[in-house]
PDB file of N, CA and C in Angstrom:
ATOM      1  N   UNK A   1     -23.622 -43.006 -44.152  1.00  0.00           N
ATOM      2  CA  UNK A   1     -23.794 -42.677 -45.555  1.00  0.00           C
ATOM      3  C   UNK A   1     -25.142 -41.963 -45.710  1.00  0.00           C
ATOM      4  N   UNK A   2     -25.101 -40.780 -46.401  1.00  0.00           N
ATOM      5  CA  UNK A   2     -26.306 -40.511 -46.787  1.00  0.00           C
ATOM      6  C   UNK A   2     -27.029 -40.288 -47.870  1.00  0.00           C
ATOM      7  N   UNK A   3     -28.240 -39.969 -48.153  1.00  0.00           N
ATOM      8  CA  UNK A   3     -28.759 -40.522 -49.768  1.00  0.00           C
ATOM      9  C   UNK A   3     -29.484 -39.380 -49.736  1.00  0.00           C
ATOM     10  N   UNK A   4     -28.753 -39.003 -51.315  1.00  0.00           N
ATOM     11  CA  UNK A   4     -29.588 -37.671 -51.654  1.00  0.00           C
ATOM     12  C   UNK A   4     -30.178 -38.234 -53.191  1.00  0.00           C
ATOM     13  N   UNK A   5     -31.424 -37.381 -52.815  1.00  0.00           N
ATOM     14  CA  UNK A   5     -32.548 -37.643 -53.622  1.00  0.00           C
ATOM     15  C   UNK A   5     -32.191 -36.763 -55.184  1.00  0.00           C
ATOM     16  N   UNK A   6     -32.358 -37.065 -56.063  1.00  0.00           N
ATOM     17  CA  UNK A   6     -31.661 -36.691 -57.493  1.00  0.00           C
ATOM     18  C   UNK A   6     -33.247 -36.214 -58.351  1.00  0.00           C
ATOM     19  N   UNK A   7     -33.209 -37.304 -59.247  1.00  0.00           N
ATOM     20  CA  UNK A   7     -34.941 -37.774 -59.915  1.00  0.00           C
ATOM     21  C   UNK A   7     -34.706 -36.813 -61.213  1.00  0.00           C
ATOM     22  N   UNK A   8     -33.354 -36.887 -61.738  1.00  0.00           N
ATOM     23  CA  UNK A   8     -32.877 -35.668 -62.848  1.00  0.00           C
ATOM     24  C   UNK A   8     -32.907 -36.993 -64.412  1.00  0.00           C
ATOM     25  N   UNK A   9     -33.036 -36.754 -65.302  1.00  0.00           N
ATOM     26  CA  UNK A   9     -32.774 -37.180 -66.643  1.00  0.00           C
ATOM     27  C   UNK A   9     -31.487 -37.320 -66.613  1.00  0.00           C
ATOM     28  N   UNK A  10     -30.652 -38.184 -67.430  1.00  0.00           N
ATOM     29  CA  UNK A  10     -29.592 -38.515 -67.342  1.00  0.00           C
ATOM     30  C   UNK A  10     -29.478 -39.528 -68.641  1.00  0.00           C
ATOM     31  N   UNK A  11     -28.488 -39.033 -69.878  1.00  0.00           N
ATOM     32  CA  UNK A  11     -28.029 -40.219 -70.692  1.00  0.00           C
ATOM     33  C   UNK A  11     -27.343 -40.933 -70.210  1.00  0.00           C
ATOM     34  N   UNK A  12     -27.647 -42.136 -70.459  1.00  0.00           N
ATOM     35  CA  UNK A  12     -26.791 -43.399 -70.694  1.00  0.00           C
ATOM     36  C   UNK A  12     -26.451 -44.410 -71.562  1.00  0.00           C
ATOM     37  N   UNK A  13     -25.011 -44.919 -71.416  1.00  0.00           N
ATOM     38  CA  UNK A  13     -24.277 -45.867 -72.046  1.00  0.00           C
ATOM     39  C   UNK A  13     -24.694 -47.264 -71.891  1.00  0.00           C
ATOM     40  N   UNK A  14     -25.215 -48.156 -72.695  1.00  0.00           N
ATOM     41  CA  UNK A  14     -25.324 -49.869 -72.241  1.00  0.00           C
ATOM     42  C   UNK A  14     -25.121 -50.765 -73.408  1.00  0.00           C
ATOM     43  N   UNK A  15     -24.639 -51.764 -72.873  1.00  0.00           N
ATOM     44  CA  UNK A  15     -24.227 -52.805 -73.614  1.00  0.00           C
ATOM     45  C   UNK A  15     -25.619 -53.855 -73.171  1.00  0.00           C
ATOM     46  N   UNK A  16     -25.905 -54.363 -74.379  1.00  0.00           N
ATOM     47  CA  UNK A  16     -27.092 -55.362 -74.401  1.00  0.00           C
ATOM     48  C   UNK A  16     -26.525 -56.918 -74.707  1.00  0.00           C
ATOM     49  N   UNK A  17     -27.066 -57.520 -74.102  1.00  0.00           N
ATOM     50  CA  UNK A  17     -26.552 -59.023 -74.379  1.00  0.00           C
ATOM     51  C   UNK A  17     -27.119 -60.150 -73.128  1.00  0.00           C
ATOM     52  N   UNK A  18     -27.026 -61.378 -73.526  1.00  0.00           N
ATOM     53  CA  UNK A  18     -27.667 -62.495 -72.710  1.00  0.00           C
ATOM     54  C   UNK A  18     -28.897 -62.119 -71.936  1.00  0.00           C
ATOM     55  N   UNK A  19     -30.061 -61.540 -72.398  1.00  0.00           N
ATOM     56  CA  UNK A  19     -31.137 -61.507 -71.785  1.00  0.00           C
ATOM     57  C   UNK A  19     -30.991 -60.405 -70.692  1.00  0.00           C
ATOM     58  N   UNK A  20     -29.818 -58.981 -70.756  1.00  0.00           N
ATOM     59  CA  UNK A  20     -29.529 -58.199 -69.747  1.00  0.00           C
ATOM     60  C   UNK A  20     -28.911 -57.052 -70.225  1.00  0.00           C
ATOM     61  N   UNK A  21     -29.455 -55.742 -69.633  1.00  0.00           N
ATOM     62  CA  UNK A  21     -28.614 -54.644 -69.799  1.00  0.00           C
ATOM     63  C   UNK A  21     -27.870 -54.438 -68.625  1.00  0.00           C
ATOM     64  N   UNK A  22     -26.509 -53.658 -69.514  1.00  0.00           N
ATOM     65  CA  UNK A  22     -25.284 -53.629 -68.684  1.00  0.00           C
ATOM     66  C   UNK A  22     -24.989 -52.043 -68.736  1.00  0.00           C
ATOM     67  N   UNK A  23     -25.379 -51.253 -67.605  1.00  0.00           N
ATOM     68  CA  UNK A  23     -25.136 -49.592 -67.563  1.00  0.00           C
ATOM     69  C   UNK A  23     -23.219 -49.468 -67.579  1.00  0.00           C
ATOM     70  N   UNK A  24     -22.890 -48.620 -68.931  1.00  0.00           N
ATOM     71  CA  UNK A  24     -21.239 -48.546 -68.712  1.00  0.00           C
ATOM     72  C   UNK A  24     -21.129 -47.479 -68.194  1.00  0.00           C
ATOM     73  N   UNK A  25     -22.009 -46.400 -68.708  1.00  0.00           N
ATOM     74  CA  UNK A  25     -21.532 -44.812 -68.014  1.00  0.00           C
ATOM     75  C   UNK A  25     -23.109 -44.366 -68.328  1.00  0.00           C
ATOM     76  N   UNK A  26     -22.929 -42.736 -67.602  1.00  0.00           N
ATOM     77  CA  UNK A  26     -23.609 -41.935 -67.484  1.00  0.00           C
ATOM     78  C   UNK A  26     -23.415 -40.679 -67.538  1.00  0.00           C
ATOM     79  N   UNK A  27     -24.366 -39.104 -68.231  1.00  0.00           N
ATOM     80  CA  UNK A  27     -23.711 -38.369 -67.812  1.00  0.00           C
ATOM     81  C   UNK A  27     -24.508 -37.443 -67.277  1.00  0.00           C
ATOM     82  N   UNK A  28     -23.802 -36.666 -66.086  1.00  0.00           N
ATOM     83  CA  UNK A  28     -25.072 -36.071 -65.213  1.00  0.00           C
ATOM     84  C   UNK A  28     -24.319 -34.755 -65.232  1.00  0.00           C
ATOM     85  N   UNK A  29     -25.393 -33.969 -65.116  1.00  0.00           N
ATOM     86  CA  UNK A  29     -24.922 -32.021 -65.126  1.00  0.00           C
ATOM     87  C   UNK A  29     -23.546 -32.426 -66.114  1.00  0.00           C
ATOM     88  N   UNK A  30     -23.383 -32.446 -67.150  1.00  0.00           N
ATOM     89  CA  UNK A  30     -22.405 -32.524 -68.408  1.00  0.00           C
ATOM     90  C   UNK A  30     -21.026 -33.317 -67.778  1.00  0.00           C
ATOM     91  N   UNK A  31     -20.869 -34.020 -66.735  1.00  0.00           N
ATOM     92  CA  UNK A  31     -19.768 -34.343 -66.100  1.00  0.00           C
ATOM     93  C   UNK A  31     -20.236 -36.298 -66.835  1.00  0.00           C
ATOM     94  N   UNK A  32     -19.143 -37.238 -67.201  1.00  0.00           N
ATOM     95  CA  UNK A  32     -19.656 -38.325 -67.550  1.00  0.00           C
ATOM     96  C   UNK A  32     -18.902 -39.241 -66.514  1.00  0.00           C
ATOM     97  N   UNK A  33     -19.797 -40.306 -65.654  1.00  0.00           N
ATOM     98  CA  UNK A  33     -19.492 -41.028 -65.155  1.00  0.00           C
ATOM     99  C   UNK A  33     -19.228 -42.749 -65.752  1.00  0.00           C
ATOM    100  N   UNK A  34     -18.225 -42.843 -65.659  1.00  0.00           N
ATOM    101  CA  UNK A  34     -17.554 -44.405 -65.831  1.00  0.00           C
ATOM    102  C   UNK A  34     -18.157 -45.736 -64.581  1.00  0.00           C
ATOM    103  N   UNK A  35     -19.177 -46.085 -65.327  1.00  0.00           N
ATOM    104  CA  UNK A  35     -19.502 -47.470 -64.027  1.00  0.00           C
ATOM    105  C   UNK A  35     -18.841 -48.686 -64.166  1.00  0.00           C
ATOM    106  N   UNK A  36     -18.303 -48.681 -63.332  1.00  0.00           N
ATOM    107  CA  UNK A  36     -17.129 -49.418 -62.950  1.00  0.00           C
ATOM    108  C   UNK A  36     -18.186 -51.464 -62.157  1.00  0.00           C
ATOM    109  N   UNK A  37     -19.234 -51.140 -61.177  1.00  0.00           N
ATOM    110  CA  UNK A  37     -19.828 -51.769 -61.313  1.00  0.00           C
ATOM    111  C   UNK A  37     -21.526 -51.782 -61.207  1.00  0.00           C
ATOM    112  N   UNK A  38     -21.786 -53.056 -61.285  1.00  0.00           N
ATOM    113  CA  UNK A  38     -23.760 -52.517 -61.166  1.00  0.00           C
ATOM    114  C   UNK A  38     -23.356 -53.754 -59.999  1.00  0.00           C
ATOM    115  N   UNK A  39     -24.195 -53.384 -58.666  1.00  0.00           N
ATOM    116  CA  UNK A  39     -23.911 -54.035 -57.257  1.00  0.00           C
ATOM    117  C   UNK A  39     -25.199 -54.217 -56.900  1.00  0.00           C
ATOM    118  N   UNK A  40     -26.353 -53.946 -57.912  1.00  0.00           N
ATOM    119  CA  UNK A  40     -27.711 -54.571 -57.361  1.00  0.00           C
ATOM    120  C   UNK A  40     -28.878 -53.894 -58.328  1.00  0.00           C
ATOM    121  N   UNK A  41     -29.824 -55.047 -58.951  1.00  0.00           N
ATOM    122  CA  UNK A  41     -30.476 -55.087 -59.733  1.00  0.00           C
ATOM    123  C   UNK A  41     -31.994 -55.409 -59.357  1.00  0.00           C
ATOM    124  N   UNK A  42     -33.496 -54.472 -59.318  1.00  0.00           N
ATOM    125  CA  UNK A  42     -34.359 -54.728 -59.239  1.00  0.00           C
ATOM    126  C   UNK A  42     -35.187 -54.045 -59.976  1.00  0.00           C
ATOM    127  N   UNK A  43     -36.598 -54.641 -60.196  1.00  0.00           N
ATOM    128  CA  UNK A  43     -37.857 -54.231 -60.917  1.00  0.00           C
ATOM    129  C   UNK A  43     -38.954 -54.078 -60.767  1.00  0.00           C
ATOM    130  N   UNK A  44     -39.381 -53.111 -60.430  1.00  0.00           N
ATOM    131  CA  UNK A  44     -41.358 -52.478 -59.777  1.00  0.00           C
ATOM    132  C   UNK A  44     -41.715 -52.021 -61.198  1.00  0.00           C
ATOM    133  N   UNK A  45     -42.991 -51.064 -60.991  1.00  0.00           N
ATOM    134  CA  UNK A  45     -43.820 -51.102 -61.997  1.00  0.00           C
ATOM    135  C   UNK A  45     -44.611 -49.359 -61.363  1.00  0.00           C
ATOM    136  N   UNK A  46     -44.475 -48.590 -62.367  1.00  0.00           N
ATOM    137  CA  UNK A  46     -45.245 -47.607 -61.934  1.00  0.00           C
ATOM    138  C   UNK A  46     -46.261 -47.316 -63.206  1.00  0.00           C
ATOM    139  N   UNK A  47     -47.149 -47.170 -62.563  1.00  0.00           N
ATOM    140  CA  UNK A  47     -48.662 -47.019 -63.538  1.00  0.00           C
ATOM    141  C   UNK A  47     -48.283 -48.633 -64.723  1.00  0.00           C
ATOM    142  N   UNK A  48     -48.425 -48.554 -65.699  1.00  0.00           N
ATOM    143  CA  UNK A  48     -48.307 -49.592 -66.626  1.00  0.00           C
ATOM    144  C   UNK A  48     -47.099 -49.474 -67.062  1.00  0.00           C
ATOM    145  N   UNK A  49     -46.158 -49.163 -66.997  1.00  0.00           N
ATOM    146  CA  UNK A  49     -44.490 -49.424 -67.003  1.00  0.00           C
ATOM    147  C   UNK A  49     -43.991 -49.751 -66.307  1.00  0.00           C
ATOM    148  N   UNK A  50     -43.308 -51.196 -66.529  1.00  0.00           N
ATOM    149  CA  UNK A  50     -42.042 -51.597 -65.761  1.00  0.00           C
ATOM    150  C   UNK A  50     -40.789 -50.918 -65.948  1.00  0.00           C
ATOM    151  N   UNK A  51     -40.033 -50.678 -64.258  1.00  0.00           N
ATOM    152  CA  UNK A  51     -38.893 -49.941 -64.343  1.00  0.00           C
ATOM    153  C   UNK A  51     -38.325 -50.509 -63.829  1.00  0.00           C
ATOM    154  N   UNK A  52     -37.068 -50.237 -64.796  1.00  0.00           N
ATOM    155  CA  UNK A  52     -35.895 -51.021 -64.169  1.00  0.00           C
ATOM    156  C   UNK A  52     -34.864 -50.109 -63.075  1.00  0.00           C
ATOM    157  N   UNK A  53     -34.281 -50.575 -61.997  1.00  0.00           N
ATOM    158  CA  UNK A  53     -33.207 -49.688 -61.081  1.00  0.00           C
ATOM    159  C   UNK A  53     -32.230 -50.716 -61.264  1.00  0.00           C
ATOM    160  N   UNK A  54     -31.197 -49.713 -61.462  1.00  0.00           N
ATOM    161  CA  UNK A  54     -29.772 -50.265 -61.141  1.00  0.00           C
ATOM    162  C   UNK A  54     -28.881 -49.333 -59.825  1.00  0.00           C
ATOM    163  N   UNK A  55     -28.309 -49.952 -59.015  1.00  0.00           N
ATOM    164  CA  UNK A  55     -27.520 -49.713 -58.270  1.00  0.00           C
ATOM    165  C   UNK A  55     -25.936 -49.610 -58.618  1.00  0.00           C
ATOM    166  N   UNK A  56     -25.219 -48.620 -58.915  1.00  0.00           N
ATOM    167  CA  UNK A  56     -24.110 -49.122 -59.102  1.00  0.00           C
ATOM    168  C   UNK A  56     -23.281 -47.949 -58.715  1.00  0.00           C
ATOM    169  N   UNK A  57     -21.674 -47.766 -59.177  1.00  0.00           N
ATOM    170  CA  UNK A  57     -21.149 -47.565 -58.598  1.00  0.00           C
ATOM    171  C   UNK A  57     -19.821 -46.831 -59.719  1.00  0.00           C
ATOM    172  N   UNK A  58     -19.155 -45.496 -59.285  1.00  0.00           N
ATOM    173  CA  UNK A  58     -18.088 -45.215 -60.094  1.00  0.00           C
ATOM    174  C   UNK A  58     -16.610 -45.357 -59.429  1.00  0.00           C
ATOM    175  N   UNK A  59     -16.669 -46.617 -58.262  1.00  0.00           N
ATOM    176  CA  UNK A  59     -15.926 -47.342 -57.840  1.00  0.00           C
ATOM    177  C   UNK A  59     -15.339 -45.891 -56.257  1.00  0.00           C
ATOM    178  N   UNK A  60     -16.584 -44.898 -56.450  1.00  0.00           N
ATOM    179  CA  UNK A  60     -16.079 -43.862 -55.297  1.00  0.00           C
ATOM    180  C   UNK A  60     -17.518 -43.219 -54.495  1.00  0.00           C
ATOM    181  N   UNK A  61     -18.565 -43.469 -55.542  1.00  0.00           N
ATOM    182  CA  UNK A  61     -19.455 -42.982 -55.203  1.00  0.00           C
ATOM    183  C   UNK A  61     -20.974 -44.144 -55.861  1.00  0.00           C
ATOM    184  N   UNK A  62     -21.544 -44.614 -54.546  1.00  0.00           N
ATOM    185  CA  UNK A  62     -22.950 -45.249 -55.164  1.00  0.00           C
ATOM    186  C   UNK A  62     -23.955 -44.307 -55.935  1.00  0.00           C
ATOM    187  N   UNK A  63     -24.899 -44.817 -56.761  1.00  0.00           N
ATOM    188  CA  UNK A  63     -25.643 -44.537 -57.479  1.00  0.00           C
ATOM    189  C   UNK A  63     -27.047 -45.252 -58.039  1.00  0.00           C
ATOM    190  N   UNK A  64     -28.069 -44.460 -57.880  1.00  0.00           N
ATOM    191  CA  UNK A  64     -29.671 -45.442 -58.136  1.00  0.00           C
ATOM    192  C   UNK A  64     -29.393 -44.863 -59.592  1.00  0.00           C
ATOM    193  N   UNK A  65     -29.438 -45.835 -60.626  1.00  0.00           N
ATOM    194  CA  UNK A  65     -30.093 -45.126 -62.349  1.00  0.00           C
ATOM    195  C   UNK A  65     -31.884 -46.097 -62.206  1.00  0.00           C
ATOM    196  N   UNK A  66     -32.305 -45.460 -63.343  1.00  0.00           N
ATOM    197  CA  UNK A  66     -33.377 -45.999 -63.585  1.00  0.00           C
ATOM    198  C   UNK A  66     -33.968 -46.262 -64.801  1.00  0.00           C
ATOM    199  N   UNK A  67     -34.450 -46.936 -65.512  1.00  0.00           N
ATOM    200  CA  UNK A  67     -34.849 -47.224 -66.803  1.00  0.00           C
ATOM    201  C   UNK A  67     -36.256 -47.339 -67.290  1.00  0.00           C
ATOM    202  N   UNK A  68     -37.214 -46.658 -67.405  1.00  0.00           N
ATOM    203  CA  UNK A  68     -39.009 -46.903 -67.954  1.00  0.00           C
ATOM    204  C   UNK A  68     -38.836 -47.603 -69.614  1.00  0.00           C
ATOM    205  N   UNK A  69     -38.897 -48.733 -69.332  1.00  0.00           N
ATOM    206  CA  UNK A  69     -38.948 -49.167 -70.276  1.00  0.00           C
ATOM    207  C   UNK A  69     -40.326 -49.143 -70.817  1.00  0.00           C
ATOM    208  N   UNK A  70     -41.162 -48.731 -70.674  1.00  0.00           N
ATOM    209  CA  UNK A  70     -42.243 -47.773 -71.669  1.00  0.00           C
ATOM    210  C   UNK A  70     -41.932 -46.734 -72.448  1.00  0.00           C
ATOM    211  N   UNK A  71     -40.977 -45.516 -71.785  1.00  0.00           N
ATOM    212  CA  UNK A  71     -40.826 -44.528 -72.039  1.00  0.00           C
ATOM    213  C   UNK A  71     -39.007 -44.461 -73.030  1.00  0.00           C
ATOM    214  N   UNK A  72     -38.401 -45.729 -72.356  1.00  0.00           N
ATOM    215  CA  UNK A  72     -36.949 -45.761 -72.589  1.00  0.00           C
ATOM    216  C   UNK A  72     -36.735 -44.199 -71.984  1.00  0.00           C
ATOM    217  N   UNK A  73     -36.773 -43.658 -71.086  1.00  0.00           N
ATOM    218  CA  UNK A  73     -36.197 -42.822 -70.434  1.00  0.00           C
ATOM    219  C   UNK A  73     -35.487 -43.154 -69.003  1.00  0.00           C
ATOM    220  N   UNK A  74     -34.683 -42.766 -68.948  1.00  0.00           N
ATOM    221  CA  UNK A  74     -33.107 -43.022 -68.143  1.00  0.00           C
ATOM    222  C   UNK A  74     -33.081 -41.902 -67.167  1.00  0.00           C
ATOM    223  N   UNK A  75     -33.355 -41.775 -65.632  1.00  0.00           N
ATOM    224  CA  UNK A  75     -33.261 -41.526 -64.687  1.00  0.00           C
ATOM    225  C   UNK A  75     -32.009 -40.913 -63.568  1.00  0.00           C
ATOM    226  N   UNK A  76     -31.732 -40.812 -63.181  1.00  0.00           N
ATOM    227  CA  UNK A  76     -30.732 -40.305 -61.833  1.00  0.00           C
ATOM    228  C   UNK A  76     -31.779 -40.400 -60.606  1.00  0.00           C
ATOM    229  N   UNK A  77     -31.688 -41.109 -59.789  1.00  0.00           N
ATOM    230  CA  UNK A  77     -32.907 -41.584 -58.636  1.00  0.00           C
ATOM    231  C   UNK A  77     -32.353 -40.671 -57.261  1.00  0.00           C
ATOM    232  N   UNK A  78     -30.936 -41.272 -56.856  1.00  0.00           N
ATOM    233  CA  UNK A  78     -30.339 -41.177 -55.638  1.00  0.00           C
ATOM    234  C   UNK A  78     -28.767 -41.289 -56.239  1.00  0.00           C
ATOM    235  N   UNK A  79     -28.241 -40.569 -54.854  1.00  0.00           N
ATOM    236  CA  UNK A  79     -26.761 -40.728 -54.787  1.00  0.00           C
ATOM    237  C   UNK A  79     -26.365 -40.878 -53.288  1.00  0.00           C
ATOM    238  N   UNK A  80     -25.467 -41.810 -52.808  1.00  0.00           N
ATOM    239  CA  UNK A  80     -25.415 -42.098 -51.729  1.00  0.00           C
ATOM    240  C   UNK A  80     -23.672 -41.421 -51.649  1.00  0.00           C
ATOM    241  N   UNK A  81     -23.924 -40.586 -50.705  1.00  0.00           N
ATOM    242  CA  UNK A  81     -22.743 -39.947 -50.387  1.00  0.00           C
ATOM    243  C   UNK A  81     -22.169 -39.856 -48.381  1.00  0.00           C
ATOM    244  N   UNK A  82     -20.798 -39.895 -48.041  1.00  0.00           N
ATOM    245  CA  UNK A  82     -20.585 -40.178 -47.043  1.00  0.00           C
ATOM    246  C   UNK A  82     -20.551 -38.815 -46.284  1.00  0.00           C
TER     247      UNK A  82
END
């Protein structure tokens, strides 16, 4: 598998609830992706913003999103392609 490096702006879809955001879709170069699941959840910190990464998945192709919750700006990190 290999991982290509992205680092593009990207809207996204989320549902908020129980202390957690839930990424539903995304849409990248005007094409909208359906996330089917989020398969891994972590949190670093660049300069004085914590960011959130989600790992997930449009059940064909993995995907890094990212979240600055300082900025509330929404990311495209990586795409892991075979």
């Amino acid at each position: 598998m290999e991982t290509v490096s992205i680092h593009e702006r990207v809207d996204v879809g989320v549902v908020f609830g129980r202390n957690r955001i839930l990424p539903k879709w995304f849409v990248w170069n005007t094409r909208k992706y359906d996330i089917k699941e989020v398969t891994y959840l972590w949190q670093d910190t660049q300069g004085e913003a914590k960011v959130l990464h989600f790992s997930v998945t449009d059940g064909a192709t993995c995907f890094e999103l990212s979240l600055n919750q300082k900025t509330l700006q929404w990311q495209l990190e990586k795409t892991m392609v075979e």
